[in-house]
N, C-alpha and C. Protein backbone atom coordinates (compact mmCIF):
# COMPACT_ATOMS: atom_id res chain seq x y z
N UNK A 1 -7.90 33.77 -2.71
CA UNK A 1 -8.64 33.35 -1.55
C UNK A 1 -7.68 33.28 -0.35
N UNK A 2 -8.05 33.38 0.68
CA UNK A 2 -7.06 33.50 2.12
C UNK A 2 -6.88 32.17 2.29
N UNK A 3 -5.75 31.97 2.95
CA UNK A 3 -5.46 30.28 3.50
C UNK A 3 -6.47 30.33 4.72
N UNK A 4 -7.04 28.77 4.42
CA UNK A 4 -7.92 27.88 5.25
C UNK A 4 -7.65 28.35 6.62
N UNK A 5 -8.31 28.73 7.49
CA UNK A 5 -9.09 28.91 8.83
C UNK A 5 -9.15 28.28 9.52
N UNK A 6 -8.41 27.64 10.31
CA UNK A 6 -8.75 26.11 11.47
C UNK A 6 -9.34 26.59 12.57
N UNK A 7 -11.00 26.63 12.59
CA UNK A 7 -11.57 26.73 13.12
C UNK A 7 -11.69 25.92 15.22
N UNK A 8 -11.39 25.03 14.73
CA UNK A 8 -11.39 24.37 15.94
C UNK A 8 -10.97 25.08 17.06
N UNK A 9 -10.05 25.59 16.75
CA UNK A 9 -8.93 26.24 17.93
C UNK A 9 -9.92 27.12 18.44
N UNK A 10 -11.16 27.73 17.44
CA UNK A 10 -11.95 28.92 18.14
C UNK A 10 -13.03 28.73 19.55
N UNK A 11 -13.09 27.48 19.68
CA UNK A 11 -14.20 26.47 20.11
C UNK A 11 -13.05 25.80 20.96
N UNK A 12 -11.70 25.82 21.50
CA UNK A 12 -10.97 25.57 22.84
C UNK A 12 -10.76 24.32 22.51
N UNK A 13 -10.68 23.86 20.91
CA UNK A 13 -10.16 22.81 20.91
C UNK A 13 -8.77 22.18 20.22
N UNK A 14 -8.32 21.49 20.03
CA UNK A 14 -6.95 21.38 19.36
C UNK A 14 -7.03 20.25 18.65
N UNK A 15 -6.15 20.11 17.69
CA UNK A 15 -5.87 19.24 16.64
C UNK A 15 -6.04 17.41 17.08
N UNK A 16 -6.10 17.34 18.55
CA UNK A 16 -6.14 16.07 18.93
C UNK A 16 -7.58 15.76 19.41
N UNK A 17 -8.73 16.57 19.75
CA UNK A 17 -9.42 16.92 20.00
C UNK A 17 -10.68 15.91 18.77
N UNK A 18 -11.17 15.02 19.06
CA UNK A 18 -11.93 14.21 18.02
C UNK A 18 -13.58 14.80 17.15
N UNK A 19 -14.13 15.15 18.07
CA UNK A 19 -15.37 15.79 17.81
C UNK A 19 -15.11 17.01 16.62
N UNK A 20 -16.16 17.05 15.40
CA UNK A 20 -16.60 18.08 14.66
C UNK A 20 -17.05 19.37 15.38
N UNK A 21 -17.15 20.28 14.68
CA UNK A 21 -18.06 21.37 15.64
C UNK A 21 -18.92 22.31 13.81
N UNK A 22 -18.11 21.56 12.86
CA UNK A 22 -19.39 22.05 11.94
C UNK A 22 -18.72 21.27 10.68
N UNK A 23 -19.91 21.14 9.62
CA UNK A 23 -19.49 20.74 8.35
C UNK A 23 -20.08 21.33 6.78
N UNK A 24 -19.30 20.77 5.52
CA UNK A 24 -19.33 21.43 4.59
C UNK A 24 -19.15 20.57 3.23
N UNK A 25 -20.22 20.89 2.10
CA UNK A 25 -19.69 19.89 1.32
C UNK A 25 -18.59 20.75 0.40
N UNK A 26 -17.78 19.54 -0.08
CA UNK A 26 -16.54 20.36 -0.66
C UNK A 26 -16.24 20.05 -1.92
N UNK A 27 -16.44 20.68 -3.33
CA UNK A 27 -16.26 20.92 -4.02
C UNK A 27 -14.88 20.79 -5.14
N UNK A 28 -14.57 20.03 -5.17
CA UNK A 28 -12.54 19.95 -5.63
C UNK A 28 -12.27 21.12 -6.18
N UNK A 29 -11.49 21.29 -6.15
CA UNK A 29 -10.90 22.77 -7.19
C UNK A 29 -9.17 22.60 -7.66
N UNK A 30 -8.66 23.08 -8.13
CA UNK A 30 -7.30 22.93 -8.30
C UNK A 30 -6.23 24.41 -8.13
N UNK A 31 -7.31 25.26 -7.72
CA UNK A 31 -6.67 26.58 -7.14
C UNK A 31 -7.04 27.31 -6.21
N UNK A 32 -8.05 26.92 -5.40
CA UNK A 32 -8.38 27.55 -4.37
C UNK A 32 -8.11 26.55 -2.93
N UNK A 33 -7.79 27.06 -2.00
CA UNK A 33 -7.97 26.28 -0.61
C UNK A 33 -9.16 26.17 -0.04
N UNK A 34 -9.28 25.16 0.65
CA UNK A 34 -10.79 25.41 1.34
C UNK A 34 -11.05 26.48 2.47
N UNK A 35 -12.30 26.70 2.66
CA UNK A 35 -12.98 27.88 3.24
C UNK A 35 -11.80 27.57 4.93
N UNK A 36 -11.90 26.24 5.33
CA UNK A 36 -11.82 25.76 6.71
C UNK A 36 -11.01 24.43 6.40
N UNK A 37 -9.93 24.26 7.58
CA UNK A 37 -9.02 23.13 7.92
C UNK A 37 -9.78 21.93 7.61
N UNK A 38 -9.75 21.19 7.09
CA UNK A 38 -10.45 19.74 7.70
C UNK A 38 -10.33 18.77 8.79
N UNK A 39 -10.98 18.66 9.55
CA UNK A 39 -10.48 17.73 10.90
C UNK A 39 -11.00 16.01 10.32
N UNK A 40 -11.63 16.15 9.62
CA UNK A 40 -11.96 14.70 8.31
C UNK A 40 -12.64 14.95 7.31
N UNK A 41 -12.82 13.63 6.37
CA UNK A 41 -13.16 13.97 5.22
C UNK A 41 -14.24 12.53 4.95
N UNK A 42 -15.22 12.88 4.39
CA UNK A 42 -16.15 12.07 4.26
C UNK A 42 -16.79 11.85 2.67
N UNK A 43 -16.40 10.53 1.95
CA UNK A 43 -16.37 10.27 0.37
C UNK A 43 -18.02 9.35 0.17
N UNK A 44 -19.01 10.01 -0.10
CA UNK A 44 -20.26 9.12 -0.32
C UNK A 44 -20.02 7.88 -1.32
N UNK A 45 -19.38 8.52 -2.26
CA UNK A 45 -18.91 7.96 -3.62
C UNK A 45 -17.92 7.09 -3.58
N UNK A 46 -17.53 6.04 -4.21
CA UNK A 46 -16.04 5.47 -3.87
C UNK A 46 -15.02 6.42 -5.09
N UNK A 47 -13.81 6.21 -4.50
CA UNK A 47 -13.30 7.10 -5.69
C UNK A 47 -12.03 7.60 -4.80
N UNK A 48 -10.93 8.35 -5.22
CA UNK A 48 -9.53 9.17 -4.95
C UNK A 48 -9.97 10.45 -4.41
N UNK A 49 -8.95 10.40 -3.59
CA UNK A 49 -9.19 12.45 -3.31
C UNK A 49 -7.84 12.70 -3.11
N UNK A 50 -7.17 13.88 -3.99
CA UNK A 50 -6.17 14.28 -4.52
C UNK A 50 -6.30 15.77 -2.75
N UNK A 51 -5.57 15.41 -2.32
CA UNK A 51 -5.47 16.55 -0.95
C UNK A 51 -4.32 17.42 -0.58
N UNK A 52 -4.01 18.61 -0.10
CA UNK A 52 -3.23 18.89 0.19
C UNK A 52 -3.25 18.99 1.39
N UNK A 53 -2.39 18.58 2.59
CA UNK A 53 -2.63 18.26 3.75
C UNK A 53 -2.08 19.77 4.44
N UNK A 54 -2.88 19.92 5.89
CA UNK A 54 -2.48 21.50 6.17
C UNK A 54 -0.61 21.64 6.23
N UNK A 55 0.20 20.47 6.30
CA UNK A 55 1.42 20.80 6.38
C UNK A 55 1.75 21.25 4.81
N UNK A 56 1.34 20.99 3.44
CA UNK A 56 1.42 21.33 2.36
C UNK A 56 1.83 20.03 1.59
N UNK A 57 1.67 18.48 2.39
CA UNK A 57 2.20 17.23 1.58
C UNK A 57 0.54 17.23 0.91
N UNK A 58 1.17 16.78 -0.39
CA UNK A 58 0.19 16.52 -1.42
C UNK A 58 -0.10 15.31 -1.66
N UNK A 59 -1.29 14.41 -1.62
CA UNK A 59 -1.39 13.04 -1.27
C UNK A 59 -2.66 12.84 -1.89
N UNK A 60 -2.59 11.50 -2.83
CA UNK A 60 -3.94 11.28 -3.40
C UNK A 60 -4.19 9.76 -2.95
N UNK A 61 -5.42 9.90 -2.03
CA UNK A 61 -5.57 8.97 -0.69
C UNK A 61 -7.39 8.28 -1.18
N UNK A 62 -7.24 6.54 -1.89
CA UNK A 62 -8.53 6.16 -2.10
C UNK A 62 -9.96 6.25 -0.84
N UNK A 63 -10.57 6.30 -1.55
CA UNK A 63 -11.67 6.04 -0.06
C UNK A 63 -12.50 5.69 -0.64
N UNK A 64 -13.54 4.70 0.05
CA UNK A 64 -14.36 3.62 0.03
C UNK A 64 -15.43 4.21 -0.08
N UNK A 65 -16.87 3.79 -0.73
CA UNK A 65 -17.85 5.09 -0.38
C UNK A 65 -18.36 4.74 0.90
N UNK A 66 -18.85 5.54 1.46
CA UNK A 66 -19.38 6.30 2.60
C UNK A 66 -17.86 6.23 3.83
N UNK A 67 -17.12 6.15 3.56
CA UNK A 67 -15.60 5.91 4.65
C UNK A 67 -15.51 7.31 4.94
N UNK A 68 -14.71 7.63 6.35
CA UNK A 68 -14.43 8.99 6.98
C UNK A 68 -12.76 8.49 6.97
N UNK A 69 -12.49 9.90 6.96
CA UNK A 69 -10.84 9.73 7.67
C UNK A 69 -10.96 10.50 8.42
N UNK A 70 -10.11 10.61 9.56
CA UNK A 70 -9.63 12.08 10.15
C UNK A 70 -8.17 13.05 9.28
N UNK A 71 -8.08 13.81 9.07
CA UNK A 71 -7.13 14.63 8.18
C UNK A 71 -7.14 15.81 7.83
N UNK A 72 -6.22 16.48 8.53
CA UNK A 72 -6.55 17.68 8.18
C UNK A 72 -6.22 18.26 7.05
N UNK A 73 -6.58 18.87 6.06
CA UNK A 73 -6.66 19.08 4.64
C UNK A 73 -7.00 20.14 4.67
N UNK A 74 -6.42 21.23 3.53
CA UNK A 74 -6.39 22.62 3.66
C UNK A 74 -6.92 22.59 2.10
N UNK A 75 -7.15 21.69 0.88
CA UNK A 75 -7.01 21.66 0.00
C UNK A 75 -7.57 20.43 -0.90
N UNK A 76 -8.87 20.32 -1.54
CA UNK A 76 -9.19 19.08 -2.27
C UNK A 76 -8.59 19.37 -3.78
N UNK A 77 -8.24 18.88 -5.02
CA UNK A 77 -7.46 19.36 -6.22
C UNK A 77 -8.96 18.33 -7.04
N UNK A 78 -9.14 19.04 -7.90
CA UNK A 78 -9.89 18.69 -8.78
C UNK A 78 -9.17 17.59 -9.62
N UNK A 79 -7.94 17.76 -10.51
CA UNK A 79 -7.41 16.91 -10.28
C UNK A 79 -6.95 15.74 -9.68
N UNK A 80 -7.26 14.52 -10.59
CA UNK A 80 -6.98 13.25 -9.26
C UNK A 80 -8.15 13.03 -8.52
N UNK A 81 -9.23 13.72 -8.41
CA UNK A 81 -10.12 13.35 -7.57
C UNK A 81 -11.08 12.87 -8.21
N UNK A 82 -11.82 11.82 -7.77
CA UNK A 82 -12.88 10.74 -8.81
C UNK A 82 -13.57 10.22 -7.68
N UNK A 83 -13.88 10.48 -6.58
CA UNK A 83 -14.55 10.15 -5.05
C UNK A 83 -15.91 11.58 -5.65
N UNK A 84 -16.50 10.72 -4.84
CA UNK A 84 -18.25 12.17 -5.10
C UNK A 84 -18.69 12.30 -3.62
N UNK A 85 -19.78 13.04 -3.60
CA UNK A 85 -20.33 13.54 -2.46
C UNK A 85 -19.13 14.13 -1.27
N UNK A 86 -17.87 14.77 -1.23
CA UNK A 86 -17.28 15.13 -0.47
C UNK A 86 -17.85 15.73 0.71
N UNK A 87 -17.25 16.11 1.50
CA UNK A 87 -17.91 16.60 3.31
C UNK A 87 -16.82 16.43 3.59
N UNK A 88 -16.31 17.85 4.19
CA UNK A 88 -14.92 18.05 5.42
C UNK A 88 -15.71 18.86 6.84
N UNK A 89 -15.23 17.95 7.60
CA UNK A 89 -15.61 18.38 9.12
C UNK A 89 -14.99 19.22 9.48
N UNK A 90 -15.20 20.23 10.24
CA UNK A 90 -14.08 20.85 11.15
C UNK A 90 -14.15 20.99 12.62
């Protein structure tokens, strides 16, 4: 699969830039990257999400159910992850 797409930039915006401009539910995997950067991540479920962040630090970060982060994430790992209903913004 091609590395993740950071969409934002297409839409004149940049990494500091707060607003979504689309979203996706996301699936963990432990070998693929996601389709698109994440600009946050949204856990319905309470539970871990095992991430690889777009710099390539690998971080398994709890979240509360229904909690957002902002983070950009190139990568959910099936592994480590026990959070449900995922959603990454971009």
């Amino acid at each position: 699969m091609p590395a993740s797409i950071v969409r934002f930039r297409e839409h004149g915006m940049d990494i500091d830039t707060f607003s979504a401009v689309g979203g996706f539910a996301i699936s963990p995997d432990n070998n693929n990257e996601l389709t698109y950067v994440t600009r946050m991540l949204l856990a319905t479920g309470a539970g871990n999400i095992a991430v690889t962040m777009v710099d390539g630090t690998t971080l398994t970060i709890p979240f509360a159910a229904n909690q957002a982060l902002p983070l950009a994430v190139k990568k959910v790992s099936s592994s480590g992850t026990t959070a449900t209903g995922i959603l990454g913004f971009y």
